[in-house]
PDB file of N, CA and C in Angstrom:
ATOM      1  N   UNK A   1      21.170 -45.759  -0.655  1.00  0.00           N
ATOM      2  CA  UNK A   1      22.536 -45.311  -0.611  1.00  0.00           C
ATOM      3  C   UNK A   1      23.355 -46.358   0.141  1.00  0.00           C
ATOM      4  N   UNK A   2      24.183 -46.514  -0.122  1.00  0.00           N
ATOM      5  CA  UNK A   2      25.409 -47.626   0.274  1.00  0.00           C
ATOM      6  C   UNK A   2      26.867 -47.231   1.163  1.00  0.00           C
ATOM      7  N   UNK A   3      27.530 -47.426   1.745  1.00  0.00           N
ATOM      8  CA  UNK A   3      28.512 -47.007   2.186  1.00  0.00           C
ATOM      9  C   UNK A   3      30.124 -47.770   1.466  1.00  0.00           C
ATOM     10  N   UNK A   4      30.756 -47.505   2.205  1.00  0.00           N
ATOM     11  CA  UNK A   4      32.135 -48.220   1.265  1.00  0.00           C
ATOM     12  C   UNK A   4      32.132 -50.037   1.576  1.00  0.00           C
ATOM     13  N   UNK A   5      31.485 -50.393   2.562  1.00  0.00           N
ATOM     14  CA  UNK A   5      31.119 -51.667   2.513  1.00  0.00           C
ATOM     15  C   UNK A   5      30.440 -52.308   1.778  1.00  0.00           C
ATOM     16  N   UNK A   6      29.384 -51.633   0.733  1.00  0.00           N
ATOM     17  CA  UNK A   6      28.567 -52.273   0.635  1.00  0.00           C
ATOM     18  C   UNK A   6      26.919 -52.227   0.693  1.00  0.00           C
ATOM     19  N   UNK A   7      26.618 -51.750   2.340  1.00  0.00           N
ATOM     20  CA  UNK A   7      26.037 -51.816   3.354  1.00  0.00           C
ATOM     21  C   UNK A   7      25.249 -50.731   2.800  1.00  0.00           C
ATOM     22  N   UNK A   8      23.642 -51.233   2.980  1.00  0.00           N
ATOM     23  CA  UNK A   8      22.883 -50.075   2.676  1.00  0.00           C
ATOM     24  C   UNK A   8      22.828 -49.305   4.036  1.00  0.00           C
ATOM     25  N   UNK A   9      22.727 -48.121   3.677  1.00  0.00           N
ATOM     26  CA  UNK A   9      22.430 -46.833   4.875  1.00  0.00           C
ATOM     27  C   UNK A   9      21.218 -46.299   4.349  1.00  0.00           C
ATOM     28  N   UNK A  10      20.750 -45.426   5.210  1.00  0.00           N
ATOM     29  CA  UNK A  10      19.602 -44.182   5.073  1.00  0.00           C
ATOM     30  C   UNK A  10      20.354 -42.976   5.821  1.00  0.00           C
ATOM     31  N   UNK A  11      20.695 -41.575   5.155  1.00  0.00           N
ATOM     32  CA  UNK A  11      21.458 -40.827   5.865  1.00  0.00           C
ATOM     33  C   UNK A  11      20.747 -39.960   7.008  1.00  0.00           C
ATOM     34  N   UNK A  12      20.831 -40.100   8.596  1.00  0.00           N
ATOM     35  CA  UNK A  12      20.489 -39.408   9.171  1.00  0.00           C
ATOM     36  C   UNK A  12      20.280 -37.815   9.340  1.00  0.00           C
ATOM     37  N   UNK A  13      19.263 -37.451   9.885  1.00  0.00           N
ATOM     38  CA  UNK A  13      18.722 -36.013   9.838  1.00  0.00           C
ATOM     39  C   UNK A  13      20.056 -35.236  11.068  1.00  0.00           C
ATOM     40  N   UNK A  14      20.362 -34.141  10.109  1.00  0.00           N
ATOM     41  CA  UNK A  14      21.589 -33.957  10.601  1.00  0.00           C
ATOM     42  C   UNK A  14      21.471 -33.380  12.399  1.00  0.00           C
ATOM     43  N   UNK A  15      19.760 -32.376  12.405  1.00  0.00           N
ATOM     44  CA  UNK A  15      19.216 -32.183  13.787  1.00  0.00           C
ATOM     45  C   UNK A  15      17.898 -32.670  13.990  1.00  0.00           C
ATOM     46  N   UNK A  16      17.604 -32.212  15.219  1.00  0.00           N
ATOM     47  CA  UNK A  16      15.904 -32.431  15.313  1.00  0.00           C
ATOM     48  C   UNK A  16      15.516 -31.467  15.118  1.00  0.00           C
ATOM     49  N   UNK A  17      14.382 -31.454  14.647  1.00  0.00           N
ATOM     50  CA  UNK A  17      14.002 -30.194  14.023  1.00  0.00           C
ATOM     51  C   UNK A  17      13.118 -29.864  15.562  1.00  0.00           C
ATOM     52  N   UNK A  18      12.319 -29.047  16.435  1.00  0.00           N
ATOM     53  CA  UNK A  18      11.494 -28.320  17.620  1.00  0.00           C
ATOM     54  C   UNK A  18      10.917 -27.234  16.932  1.00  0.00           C
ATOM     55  N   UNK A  19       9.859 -27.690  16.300  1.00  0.00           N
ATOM     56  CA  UNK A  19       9.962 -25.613  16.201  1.00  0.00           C
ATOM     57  C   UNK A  19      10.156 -25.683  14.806  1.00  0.00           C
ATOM     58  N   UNK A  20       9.762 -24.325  14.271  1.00  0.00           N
ATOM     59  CA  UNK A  20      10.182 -23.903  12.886  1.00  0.00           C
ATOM     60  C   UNK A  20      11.886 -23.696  12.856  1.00  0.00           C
ATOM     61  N   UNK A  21      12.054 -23.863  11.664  1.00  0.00           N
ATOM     62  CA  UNK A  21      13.447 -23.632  11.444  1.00  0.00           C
ATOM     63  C   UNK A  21      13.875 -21.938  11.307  1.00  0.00           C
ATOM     64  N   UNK A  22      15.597 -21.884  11.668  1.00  0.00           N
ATOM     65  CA  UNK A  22      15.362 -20.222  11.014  1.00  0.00           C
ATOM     66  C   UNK A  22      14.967 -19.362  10.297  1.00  0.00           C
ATOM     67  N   UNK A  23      15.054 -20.672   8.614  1.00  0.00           N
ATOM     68  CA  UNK A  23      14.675 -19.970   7.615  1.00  0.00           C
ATOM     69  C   UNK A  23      13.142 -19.704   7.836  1.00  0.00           C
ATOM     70  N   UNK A  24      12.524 -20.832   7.823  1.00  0.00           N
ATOM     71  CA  UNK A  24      10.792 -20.995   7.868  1.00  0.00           C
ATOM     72  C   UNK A  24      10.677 -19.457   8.555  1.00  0.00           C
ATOM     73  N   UNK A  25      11.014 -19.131  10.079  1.00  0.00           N
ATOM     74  CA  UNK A  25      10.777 -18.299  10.536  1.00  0.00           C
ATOM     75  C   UNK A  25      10.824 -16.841   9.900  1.00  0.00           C
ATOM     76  N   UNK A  26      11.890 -16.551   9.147  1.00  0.00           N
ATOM     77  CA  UNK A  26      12.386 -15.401   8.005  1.00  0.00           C
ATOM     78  C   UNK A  26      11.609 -15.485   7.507  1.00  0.00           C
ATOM     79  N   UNK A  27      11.013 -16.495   6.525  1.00  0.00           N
ATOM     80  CA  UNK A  27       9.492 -16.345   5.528  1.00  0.00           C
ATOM     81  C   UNK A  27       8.154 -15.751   6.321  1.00  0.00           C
ATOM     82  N   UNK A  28       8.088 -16.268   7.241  1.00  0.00           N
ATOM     83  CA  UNK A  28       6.990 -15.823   8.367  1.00  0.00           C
ATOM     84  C   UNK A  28       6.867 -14.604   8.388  1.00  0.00           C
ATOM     85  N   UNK A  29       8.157 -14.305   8.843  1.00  0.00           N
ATOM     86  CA  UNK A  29       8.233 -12.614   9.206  1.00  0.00           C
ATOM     87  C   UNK A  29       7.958 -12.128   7.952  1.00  0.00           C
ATOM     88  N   UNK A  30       8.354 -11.866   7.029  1.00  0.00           N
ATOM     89  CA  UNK A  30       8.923 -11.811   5.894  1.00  0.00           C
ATOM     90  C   UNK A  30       6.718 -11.804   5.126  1.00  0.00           C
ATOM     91  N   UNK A  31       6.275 -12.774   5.302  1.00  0.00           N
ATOM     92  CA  UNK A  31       5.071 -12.769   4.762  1.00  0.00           C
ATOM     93  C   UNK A  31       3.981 -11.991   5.817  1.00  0.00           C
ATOM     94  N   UNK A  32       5.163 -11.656   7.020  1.00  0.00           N
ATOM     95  CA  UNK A  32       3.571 -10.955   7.503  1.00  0.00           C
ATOM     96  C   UNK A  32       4.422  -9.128   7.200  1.00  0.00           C
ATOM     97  N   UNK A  33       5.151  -9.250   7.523  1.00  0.00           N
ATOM     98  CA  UNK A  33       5.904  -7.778   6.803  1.00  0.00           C
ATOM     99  C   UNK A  33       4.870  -7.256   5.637  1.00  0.00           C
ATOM    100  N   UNK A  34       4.491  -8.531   4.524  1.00  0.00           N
ATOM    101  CA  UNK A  34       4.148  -8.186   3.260  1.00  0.00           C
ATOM    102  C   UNK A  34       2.262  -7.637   3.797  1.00  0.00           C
ATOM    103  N   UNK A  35       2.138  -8.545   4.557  1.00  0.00           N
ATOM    104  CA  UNK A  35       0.785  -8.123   4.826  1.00  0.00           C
ATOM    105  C   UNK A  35       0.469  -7.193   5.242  1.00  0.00           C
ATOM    106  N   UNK A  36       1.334  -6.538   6.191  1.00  0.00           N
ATOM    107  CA  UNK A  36       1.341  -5.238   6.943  1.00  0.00           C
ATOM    108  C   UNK A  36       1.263  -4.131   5.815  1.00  0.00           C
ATOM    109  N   UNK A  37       2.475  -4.007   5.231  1.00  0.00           N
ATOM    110  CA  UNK A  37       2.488  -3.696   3.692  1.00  0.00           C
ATOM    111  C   UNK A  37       1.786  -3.320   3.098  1.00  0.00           C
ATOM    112  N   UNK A  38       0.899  -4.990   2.873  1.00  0.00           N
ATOM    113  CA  UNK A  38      -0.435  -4.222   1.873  1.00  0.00           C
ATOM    114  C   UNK A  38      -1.388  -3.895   2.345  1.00  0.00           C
ATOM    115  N   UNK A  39      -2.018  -4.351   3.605  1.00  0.00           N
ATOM    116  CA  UNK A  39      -2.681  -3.217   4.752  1.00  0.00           C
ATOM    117  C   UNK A  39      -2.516  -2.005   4.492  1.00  0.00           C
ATOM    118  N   UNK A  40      -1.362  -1.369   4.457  1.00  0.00           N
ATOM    119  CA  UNK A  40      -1.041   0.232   4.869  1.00  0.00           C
ATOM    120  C   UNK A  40      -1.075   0.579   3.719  1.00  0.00           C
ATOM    121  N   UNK A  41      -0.990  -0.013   2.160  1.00  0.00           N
ATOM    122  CA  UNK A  41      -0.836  -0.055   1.239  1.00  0.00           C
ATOM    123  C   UNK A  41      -2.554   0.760   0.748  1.00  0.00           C
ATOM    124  N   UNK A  42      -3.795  -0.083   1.077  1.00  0.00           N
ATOM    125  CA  UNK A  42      -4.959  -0.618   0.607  1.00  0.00           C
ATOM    126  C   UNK A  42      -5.810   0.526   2.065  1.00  0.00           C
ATOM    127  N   UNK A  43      -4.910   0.745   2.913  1.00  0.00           N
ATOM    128  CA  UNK A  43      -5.532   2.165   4.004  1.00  0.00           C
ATOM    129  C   UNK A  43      -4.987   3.334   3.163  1.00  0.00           C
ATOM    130  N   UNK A  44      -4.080   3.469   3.043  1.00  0.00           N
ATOM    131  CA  UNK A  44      -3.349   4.905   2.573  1.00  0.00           C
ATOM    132  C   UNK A  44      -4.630   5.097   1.107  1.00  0.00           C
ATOM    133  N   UNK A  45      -4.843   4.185   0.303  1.00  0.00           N
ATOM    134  CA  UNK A  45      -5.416   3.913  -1.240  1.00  0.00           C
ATOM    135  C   UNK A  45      -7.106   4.891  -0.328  1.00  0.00           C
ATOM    136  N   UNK A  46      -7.519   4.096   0.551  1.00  0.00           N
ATOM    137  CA  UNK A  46      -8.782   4.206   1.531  1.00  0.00           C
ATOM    138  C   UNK A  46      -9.336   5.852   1.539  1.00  0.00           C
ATOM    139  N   UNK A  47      -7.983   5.999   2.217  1.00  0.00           N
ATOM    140  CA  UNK A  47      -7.691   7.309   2.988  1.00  0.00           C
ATOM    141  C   UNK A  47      -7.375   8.614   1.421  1.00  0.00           C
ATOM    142  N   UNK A  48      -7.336   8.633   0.536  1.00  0.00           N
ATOM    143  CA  UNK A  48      -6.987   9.240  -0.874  1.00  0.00           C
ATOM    144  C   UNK A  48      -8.799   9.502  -1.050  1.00  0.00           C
ATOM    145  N   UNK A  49      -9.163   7.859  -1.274  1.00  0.00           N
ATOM    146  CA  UNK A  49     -10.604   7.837  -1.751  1.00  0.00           C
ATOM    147  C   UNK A  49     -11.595   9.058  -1.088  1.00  0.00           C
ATOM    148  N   UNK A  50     -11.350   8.792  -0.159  1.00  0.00           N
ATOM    149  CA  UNK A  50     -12.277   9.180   1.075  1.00  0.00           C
ATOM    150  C   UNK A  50     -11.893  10.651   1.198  1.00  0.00           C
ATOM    151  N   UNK A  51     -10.613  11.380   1.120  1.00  0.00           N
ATOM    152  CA  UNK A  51     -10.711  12.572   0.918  1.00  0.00           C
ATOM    153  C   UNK A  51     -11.223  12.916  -0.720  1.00  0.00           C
ATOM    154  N   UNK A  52     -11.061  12.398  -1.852  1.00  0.00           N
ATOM    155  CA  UNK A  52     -11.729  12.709  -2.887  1.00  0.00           C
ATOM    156  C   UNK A  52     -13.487  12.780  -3.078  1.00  0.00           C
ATOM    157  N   UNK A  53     -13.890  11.827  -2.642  1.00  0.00           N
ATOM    158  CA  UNK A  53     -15.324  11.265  -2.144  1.00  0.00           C
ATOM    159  C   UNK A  53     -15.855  12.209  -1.454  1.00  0.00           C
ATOM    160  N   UNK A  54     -15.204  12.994  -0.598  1.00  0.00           N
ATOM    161  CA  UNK A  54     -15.483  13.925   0.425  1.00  0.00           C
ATOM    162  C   UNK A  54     -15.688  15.324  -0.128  1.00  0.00           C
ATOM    163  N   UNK A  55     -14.664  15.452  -1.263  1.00  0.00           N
ATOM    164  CA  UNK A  55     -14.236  16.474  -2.161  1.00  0.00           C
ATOM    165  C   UNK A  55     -15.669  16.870  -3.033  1.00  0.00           C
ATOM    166  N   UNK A  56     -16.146  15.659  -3.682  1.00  0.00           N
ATOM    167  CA  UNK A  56     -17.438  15.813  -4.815  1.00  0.00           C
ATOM    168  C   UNK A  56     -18.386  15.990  -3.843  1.00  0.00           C
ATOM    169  N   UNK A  57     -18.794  15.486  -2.666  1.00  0.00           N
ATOM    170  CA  UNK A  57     -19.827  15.785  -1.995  1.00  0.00           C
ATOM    171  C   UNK A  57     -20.181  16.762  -1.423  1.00  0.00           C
ATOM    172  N   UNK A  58     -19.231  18.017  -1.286  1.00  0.00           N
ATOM    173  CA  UNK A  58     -18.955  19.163  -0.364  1.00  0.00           C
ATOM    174  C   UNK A  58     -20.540  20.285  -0.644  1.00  0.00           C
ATOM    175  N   UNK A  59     -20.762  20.270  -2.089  1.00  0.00           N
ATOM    176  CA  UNK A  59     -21.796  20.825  -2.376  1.00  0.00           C
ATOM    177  C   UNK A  59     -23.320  20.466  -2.330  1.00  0.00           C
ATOM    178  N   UNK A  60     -23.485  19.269  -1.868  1.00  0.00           N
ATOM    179  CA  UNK A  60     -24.649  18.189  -2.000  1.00  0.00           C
ATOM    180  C   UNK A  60     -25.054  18.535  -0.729  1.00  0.00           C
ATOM    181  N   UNK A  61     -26.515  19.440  -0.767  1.00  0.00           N
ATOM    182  CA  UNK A  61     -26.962  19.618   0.181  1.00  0.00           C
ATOM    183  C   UNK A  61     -28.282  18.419   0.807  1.00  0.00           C
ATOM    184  N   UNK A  62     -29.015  18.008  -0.240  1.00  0.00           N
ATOM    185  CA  UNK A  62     -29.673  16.745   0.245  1.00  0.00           C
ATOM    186  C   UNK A  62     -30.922  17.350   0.344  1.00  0.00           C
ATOM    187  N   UNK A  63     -32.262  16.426   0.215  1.00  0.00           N
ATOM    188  CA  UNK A  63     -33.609  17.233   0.304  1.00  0.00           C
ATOM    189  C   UNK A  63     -34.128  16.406   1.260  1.00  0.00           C
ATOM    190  N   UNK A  64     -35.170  17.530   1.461  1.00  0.00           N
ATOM    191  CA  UNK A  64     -36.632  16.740   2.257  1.00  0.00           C
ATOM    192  C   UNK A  64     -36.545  16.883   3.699  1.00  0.00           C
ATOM    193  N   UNK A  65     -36.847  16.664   4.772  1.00  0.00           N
ATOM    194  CA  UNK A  65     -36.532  17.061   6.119  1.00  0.00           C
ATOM    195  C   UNK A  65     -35.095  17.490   7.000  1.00  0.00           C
ATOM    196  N   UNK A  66     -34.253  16.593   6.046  1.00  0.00           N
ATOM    197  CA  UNK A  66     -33.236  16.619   7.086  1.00  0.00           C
ATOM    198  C   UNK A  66     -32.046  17.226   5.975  1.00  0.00           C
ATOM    199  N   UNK A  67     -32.269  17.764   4.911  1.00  0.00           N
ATOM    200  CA  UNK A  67     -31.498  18.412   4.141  1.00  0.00           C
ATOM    201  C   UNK A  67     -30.551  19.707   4.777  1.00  0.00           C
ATOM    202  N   UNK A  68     -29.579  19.227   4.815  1.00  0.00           N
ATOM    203  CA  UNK A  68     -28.713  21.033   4.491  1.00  0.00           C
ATOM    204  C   UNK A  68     -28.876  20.820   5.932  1.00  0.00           C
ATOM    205  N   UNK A  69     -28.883  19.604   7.451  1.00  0.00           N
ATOM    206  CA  UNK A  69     -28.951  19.659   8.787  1.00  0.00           C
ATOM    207  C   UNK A  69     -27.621  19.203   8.863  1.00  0.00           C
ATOM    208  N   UNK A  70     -26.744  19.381  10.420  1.00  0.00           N
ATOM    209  CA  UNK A  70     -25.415  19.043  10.484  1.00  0.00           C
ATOM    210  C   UNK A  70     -25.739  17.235  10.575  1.00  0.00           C
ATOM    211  N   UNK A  71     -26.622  16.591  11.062  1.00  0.00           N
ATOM    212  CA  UNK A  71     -26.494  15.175  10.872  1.00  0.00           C
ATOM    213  C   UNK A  71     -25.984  14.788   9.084  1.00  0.00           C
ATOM    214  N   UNK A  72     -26.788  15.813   8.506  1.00  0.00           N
ATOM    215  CA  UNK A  72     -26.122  15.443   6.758  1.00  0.00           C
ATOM    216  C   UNK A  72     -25.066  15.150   6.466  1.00  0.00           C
ATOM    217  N   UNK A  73     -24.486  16.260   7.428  1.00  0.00           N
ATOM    218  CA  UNK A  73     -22.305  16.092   7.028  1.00  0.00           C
ATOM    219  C   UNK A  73     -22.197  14.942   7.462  1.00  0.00           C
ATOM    220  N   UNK A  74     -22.538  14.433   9.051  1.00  0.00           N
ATOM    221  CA  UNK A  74     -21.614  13.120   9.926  1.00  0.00           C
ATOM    222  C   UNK A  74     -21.918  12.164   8.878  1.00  0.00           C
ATOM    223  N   UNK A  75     -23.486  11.945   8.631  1.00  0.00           N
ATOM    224  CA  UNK A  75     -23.793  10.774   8.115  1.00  0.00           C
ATOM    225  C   UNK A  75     -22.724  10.575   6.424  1.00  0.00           C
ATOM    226  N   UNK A  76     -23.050  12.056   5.955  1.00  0.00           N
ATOM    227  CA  UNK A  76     -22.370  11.935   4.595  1.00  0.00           C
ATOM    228  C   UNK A  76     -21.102  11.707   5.094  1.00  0.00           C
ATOM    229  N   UNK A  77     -20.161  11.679   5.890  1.00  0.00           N
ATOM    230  CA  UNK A  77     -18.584  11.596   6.376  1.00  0.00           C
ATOM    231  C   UNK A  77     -18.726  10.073   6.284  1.00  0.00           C
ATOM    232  N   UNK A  78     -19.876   8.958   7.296  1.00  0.00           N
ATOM    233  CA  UNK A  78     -19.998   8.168   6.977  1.00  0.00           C
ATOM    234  C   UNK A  78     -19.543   7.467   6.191  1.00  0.00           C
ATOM    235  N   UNK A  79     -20.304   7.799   5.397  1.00  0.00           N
ATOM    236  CA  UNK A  79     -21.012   7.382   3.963  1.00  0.00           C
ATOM    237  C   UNK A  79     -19.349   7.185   2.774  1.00  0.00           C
ATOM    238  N   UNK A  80     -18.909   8.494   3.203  1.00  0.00           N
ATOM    239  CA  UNK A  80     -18.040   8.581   2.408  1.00  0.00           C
ATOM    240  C   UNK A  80     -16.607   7.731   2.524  1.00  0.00           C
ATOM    241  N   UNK A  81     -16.522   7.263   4.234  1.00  0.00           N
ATOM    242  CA  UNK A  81     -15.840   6.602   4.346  1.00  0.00           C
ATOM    243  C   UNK A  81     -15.503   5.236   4.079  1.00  0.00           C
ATOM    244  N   UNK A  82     -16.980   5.005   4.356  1.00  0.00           N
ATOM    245  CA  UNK A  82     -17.349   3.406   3.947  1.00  0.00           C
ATOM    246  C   UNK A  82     -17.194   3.568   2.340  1.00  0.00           C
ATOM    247  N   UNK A  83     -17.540   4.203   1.594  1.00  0.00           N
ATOM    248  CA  UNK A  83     -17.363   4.013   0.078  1.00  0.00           C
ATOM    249  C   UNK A  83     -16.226   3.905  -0.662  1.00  0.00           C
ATOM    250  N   UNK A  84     -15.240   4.906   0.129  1.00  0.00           N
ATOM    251  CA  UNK A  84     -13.383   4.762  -0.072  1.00  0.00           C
ATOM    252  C   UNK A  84     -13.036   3.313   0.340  1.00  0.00           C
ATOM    253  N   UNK A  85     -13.209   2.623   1.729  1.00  0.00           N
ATOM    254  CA  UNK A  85     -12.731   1.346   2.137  1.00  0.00           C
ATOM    255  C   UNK A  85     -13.466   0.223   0.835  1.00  0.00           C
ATOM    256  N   UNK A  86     -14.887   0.193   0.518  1.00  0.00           N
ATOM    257  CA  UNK A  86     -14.928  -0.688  -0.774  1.00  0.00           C
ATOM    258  C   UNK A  86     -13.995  -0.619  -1.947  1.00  0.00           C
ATOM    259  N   UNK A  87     -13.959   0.895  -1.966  1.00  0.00           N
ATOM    260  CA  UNK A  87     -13.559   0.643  -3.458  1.00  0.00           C
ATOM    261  C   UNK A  87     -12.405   0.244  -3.045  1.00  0.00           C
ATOM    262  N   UNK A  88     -11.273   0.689  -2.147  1.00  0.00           N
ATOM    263  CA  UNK A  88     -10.135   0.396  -1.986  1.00  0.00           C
ATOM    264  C   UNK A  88     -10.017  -1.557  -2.150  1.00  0.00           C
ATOM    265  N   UNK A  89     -10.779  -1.921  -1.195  1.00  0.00           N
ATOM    266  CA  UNK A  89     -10.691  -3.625  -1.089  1.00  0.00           C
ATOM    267  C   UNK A  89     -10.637  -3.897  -2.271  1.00  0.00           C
ATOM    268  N   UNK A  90     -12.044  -3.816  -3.524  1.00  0.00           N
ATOM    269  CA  UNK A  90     -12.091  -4.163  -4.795  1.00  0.00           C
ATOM    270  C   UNK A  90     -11.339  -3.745  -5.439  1.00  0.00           C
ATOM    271  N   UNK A  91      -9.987  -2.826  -4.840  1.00  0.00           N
ATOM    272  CA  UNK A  91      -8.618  -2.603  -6.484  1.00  0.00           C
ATOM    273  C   UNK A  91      -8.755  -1.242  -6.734  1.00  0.00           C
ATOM    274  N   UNK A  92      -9.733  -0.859  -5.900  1.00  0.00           N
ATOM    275  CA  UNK A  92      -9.290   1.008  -5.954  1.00  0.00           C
ATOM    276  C   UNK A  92      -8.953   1.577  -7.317  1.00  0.00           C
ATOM    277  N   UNK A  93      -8.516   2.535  -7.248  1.00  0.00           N
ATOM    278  CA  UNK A  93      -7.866   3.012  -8.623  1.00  0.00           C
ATOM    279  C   UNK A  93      -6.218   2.380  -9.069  1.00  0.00           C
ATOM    280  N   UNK A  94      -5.632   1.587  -8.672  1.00  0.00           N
ATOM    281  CA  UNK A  94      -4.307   1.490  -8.668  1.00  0.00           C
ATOM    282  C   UNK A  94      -3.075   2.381  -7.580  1.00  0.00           C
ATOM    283  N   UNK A  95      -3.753   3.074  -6.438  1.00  0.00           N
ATOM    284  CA  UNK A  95      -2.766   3.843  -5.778  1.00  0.00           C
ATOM    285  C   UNK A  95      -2.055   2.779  -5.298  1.00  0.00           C
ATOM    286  N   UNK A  96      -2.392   1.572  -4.607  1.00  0.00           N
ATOM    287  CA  UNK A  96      -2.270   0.681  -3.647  1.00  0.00           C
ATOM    288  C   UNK A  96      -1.309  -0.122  -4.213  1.00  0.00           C
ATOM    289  N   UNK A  97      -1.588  -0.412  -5.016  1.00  0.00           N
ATOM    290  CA  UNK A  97      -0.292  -1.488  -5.991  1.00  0.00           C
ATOM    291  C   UNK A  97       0.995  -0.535  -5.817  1.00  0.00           C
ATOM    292  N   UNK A  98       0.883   0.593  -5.978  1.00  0.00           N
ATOM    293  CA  UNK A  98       2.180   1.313  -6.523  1.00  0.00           C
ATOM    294  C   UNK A  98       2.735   1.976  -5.056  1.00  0.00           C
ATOM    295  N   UNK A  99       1.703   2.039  -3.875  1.00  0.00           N
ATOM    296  CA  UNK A  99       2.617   2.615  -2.184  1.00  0.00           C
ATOM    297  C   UNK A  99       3.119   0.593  -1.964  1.00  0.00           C
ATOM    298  N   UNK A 100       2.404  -0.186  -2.484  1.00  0.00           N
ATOM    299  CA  UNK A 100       2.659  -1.611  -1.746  1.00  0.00           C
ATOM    300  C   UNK A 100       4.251  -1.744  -2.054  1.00  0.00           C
ATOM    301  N   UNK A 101       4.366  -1.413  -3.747  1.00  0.00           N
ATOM    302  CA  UNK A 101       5.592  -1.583  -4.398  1.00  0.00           C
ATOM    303  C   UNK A 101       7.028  -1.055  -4.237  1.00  0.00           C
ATOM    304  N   UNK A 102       6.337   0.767  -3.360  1.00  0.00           N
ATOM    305  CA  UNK A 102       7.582   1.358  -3.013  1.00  0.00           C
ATOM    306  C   UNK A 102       7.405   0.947  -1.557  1.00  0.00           C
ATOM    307  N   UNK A 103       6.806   0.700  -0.934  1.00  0.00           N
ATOM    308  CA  UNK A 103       6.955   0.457   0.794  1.00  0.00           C
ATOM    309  C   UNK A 103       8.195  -0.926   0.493  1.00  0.00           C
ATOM    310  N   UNK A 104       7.874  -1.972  -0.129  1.00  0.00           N
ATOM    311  CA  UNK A 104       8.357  -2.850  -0.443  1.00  0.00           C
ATOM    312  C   UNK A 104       9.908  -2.745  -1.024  1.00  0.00           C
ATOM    313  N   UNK A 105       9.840  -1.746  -1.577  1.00  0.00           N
ATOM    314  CA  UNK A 105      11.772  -1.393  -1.884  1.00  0.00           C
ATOM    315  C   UNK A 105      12.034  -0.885  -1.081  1.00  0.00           C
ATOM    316  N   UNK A 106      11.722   0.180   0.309  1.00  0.00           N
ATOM    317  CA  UNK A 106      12.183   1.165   0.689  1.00  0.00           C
ATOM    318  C   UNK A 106      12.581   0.040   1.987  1.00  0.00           C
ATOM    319  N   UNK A 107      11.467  -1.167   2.229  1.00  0.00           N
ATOM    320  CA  UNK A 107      12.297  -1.912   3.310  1.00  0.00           C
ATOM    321  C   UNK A 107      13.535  -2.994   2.779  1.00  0.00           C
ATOM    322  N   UNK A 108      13.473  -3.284   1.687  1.00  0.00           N
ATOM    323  CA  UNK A 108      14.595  -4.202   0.954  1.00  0.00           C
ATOM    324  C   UNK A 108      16.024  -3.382   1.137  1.00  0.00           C
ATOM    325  N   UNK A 109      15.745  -1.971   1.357  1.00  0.00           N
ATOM    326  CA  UNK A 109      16.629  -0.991   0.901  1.00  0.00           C
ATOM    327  C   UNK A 109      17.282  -0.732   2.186  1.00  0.00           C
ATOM    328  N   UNK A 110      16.741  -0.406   3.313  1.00  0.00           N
ATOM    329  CA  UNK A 110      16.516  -0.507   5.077  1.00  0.00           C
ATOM    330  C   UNK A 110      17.613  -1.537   5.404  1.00  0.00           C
ATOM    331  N   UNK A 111      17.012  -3.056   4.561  1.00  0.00           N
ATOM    332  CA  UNK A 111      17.716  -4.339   5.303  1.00  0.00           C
ATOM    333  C   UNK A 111      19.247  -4.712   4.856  1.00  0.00           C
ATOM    334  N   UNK A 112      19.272  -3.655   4.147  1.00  0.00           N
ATOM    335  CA  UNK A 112      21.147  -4.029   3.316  1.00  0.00           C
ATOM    336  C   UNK A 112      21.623  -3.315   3.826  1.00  0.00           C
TER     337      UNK A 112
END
């Protein structure tokens, strides 16, 4: 770039940059917002499973020594919890996409 002389220039940086910029910072927030999001998104999905999971098992008394004992329930509560959090991680049934999607308008909606 040249000036009215002639004279080549390089145009100086208008600040120093220290630090992220405002915007950068807005994306930040902004991408961990989303994470939070789909956290609560992919728990809530968890938390559905796990009362359904809980639902089919209610009658399953279990054989052999320790059948039909109260350790059956904790462990089956367990059991059932850990099985809601997989499926949820691996894509669940679709609840999670669709609380991620309205959590996601309802704060777009908040910020105007």
């Amino acid at each position: 770039m040249a000036n009215a002389f002639g004279i080549a220039t390089t145009p100086a940086p208008a600040t120093l940059a220290f630090g992220p910029t405002p915007a950068a910072m807005t994306r930040a927030a902004g991408a961990m917002t989303n994470a939070k999001a789909r956290a609560a998104a992919q728990d809530f999905e968890a938390m559905f499973l796990n009362t359904m999971f809980s639902q089919m098992m209610t009658k399953t008394d279990g054989e052999g020594p320790f059948g039909g004992s109260q350790a059956t329930g904790v462990w089956r509560s367990f059991l059932t919890q850990e099985y809601a959090k997989s499926f949820a991680q691996a894509g669940g049934i679709g609840i999670a996409k669709d609380v991620y999607s309205s959590l996601l308008a309802h704060q777009e909606a908040n910020a105007k």
